[in-house]
Protein backbone atom coordinates (compact mmCIF):
# COMPACT_ATOMS: atom_id res chain seq x y z
CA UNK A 1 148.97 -63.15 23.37
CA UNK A 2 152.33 -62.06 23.73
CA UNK A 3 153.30 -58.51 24.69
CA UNK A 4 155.60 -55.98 22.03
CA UNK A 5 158.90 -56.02 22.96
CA UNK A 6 159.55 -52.24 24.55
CA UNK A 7 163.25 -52.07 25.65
CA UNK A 8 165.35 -54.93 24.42
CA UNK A 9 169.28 -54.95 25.50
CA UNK A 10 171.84 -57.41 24.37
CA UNK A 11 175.18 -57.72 25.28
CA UNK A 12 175.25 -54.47 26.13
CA UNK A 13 178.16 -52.46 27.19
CA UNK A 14 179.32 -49.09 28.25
CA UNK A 15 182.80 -47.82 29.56
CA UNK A 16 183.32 -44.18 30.55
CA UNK A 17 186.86 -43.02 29.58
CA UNK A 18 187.91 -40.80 32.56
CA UNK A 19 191.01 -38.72 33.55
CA UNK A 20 192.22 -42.18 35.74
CA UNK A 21 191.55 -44.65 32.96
CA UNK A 22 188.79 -46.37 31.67
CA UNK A 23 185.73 -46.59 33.66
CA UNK A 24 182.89 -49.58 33.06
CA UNK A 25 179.35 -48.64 34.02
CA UNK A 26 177.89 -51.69 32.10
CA UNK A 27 178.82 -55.19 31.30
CA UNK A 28 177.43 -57.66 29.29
CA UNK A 29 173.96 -56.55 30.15
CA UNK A 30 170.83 -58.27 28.51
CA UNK A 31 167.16 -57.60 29.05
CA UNK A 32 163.42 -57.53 27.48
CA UNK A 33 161.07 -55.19 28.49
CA UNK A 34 157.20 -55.82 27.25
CA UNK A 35 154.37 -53.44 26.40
CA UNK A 36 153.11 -52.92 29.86
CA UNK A 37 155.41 -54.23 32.51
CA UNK A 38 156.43 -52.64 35.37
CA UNK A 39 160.22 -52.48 35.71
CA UNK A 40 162.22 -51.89 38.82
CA UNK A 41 166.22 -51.62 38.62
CA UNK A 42 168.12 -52.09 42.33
CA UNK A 43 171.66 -52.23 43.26
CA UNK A 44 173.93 -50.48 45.11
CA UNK A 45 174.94 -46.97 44.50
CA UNK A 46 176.70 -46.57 41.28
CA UNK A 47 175.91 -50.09 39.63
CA UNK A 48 174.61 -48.62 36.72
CA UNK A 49 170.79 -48.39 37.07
CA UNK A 50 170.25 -45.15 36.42
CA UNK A 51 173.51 -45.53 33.41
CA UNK A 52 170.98 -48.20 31.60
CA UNK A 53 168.09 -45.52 32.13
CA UNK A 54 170.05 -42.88 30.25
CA UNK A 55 171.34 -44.87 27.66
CA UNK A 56 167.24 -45.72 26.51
CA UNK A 57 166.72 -42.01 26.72
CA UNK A 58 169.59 -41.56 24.44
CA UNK A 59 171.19 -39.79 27.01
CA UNK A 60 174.55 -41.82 27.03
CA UNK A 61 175.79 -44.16 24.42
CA UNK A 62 176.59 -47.83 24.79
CA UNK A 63 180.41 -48.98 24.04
CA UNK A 64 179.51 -52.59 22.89
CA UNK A 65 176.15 -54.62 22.04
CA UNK A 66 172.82 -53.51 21.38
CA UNK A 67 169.58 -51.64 22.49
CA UNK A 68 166.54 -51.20 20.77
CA UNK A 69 163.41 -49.10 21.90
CA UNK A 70 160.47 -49.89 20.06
CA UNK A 71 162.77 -52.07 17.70
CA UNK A 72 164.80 -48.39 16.83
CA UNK A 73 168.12 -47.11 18.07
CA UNK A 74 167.75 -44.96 21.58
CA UNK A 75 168.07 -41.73 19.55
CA UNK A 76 165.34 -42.85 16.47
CA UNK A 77 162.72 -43.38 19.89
CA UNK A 78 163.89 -39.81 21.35
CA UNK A 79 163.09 -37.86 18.11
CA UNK A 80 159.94 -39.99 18.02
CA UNK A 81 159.32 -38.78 21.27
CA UNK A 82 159.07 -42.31 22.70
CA UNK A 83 159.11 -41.74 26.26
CA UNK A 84 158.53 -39.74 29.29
CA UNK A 85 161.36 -38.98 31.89
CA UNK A 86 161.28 -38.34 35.59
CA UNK A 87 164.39 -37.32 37.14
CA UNK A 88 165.09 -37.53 41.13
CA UNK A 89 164.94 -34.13 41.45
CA UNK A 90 161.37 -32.17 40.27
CA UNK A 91 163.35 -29.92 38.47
CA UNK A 92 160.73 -27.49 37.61
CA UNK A 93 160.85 -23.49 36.72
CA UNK A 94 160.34 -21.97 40.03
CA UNK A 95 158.95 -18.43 37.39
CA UNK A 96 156.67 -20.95 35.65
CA UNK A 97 153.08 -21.92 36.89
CA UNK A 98 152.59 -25.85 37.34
CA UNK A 99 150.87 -25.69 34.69
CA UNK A 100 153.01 -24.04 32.25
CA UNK A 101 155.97 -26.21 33.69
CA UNK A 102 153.73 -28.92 32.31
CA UNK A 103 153.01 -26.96 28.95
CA UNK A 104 156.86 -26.75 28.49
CA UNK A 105 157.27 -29.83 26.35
CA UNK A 106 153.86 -29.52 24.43
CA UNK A 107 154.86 -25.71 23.77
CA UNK A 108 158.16 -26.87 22.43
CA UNK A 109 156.90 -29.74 19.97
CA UNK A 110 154.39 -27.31 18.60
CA UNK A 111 151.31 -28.38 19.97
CA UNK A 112 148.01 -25.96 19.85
CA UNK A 113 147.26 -23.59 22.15
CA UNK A 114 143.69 -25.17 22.57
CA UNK A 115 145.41 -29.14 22.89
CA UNK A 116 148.15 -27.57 25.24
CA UNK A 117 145.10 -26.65 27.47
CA UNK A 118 143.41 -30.25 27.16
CA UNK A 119 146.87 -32.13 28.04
CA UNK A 120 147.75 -29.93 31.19
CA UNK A 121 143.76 -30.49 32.09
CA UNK A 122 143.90 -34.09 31.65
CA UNK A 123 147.41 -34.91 33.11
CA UNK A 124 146.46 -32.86 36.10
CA UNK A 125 143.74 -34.43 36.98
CA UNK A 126 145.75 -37.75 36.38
CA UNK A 127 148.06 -36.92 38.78
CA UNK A 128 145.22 -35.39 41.25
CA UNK A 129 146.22 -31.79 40.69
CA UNK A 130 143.49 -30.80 39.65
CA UNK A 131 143.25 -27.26 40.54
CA UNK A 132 146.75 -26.53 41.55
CA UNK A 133 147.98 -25.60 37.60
CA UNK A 134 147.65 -21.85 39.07
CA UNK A 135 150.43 -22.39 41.69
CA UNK A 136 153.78 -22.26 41.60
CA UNK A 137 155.92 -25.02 42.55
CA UNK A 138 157.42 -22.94 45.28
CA UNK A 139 153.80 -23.30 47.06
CA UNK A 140 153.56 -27.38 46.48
CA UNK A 141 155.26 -29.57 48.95
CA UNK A 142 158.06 -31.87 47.02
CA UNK A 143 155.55 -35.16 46.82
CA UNK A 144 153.48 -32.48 45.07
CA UNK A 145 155.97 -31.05 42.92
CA UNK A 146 157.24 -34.46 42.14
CA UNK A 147 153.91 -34.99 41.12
CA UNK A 148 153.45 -32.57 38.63
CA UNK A 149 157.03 -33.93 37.46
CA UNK A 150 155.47 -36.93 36.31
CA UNK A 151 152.39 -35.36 34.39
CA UNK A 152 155.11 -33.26 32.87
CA UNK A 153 156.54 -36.55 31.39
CA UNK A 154 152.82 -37.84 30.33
CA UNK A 155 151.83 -34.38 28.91
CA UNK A 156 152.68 -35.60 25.35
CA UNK A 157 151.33 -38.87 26.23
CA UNK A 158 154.73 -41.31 25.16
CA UNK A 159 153.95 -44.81 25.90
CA UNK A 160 156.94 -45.34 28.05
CA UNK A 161 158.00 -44.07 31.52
CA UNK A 162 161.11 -43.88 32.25
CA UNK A 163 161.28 -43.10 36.32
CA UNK A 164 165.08 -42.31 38.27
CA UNK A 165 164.27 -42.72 42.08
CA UNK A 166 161.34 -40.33 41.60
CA UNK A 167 161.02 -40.77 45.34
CA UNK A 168 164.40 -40.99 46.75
CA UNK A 169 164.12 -38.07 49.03
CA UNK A 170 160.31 -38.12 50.22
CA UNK A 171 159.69 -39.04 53.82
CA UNK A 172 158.89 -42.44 53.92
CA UNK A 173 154.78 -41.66 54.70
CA UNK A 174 154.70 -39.30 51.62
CA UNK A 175 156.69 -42.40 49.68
CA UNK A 176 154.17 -44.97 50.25
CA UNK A 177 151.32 -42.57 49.30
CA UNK A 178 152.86 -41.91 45.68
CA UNK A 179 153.88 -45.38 45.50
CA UNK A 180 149.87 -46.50 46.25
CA UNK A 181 149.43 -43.65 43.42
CA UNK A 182 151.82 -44.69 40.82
CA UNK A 183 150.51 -48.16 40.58
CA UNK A 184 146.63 -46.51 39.99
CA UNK A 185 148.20 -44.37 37.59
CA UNK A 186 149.90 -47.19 35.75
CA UNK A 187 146.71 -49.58 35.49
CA UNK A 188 144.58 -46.57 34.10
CA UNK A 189 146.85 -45.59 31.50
CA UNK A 190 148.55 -48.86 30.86
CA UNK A 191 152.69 -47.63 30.16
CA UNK A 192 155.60 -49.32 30.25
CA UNK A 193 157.41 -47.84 33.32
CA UNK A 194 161.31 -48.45 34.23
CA UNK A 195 161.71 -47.41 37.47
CA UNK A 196 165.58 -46.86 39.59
CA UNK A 197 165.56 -47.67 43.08
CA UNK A 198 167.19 -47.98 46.16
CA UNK A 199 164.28 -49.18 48.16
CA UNK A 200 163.34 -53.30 48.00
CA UNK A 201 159.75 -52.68 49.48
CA UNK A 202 159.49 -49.82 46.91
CA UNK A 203 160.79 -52.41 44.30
CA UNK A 204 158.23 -55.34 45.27
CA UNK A 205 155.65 -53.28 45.70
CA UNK A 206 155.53 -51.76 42.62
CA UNK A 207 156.91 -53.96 40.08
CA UNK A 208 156.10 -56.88 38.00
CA UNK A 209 159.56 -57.38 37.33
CA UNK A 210 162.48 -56.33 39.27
CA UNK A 211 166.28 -56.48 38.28
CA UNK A 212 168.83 -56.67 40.45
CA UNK A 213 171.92 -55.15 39.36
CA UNK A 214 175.48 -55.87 41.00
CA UNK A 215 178.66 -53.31 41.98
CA UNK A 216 180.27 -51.60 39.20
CA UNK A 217 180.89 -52.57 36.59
CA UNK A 218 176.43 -52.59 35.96
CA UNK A 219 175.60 -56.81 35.71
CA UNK A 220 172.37 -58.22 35.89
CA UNK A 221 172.15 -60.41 39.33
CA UNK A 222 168.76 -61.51 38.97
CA UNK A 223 165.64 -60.81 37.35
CA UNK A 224 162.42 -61.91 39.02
CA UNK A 225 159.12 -61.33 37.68
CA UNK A 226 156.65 -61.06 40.58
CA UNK A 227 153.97 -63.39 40.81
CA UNK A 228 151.97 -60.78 43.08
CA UNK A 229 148.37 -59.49 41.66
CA UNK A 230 148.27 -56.25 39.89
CA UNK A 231 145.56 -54.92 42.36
CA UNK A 232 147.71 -54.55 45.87
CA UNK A 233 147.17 -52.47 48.52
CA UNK A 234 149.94 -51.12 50.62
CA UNK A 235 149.28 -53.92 53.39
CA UNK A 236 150.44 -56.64 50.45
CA UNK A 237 153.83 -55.79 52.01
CA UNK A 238 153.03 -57.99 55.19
CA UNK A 239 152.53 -61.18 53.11
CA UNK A 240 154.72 -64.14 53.13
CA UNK A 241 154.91 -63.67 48.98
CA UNK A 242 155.42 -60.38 49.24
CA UNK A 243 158.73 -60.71 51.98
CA UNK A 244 159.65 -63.72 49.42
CA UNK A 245 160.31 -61.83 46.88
CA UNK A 246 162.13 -59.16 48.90
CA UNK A 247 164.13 -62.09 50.33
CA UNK A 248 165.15 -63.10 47.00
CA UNK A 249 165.57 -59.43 46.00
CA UNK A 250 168.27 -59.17 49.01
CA UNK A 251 170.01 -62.41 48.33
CA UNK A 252 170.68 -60.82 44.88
CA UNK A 253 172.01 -58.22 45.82
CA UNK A 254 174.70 -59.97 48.29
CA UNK A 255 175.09 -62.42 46.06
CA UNK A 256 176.24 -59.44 43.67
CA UNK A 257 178.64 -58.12 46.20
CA UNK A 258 179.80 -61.58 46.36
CA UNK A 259 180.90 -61.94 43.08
CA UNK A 260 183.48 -59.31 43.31
């Protein structure tokens, strides 16, 4: 049976206009994402991964072709409240508990008192926090606090995770832990997750599909679904599939550079 399309990009487009002339983020992007996958986005530094992130959340609007989320425009899916976001950064209220940082959005859409309660309970202990809503992010260490971002975004339990390099600036020990956890997290609760990256192991590891984007202006090198199983433990990463796919994932990205 074949998955719902989640995310579905054609021909899509987006130029900044900026003080030296027109700038293009995207170019003649096109992409399907199912109920379910795992997506990673790589490229170099400003190639438009995190531009094609934002422009799902409504955040930024395309200049040319389309994007549907959940077959609706980007800003029908926001008011529908079709998706969790993580950004790099925790970015929670250092006055606020962890727990009322994770009320925020539930307070703000209106939710009961008594459901706000069951949410930050349940999305705690999804993120093993359990315990730690009385804290205040101040006394977490950033994997923590990056954790509690993330049951933040599944407080009001959107189908879709939308993920900017969540992990970008975690030691590399910390990293691999979260990594190891985001994967249990995704088979138990079964989202779609887009995920921006710099890392390839972080990529292959986590994804069943990675795109590879190239130098500005944002296109679409590659996109390789991964034949790895779902179940993978963090020594997968020593396997001749495993470093095949990264090897592909690196020729796509030179390849990219290439092209330019």
């Amino acid at each position: 049976m074949s998955q719902a399309t989640v995310i579905e990009a054609k021909h899509l487009d987006l130029t900044f206009q900026t003080a030296d002339g027109p700038v293009q983020a995207l170019r003649d992007v096109n992409l399907s994402i199912a109920q379910g996958d795992f997506v990673s986005f790589i490229g170099p530094s400003g190639c438009g991964k995190t531009t094609f992130l934002r422009c799902v959340a409504a955040l930024e609007t395309p200049t040319g072709g389309t994007l549907t989320v959940n077959g609706m425009t980007p800003d029908e899916a926001r008011r529908k409240r079709a998706y969790g976001y993580v950004f790099q950064a925790a970015g929670l209220y250092p006055w606020r508990t962890i727990a009322k940082n994770i009320k925020l959005p539930l307070e703000i859409m209106g939710f009961s008192k008594a459901e706000q309660e069951e949410r930050v309970a349940r999305v705690l202990d999804l993120v093993d926090l359990s315990g730690f809503g009385g804290k205040f992010p101040w006394q977490l260490s950033g994997g923590m606090q990056q954790r509690a971002s993330i049951a933040r975004a599944l407080a009001f339990d959107a189908d879709l995770l939308l993920m900017d390099e969540p992990f970008g600036a975690l030691d590399e020990i910390v990293r691999d832990h979260l990594n190891e956890e985001l994967l249990k997290l995704w088979a138990r609760t079964g989202k779609t997750i887009g995920f921006v990256t710099h890392s390839i192991p972080e990529a292959v590891y986590l994804s069943t599909k990675i795109v590879v984007m190239s130098p500005r202006p944002g296109r679409i090198t590659d996109v390789i679904e991964s034949p790895l199983p779902k179940e993978r433990p963090l020594d997968i990463r020593d396997t001749p599939e495993f470093l095949e796919i990264a090897h592909r994932v690196r020729e796509g990205l030179r390849a990219g550079h290439a092209y330019d």
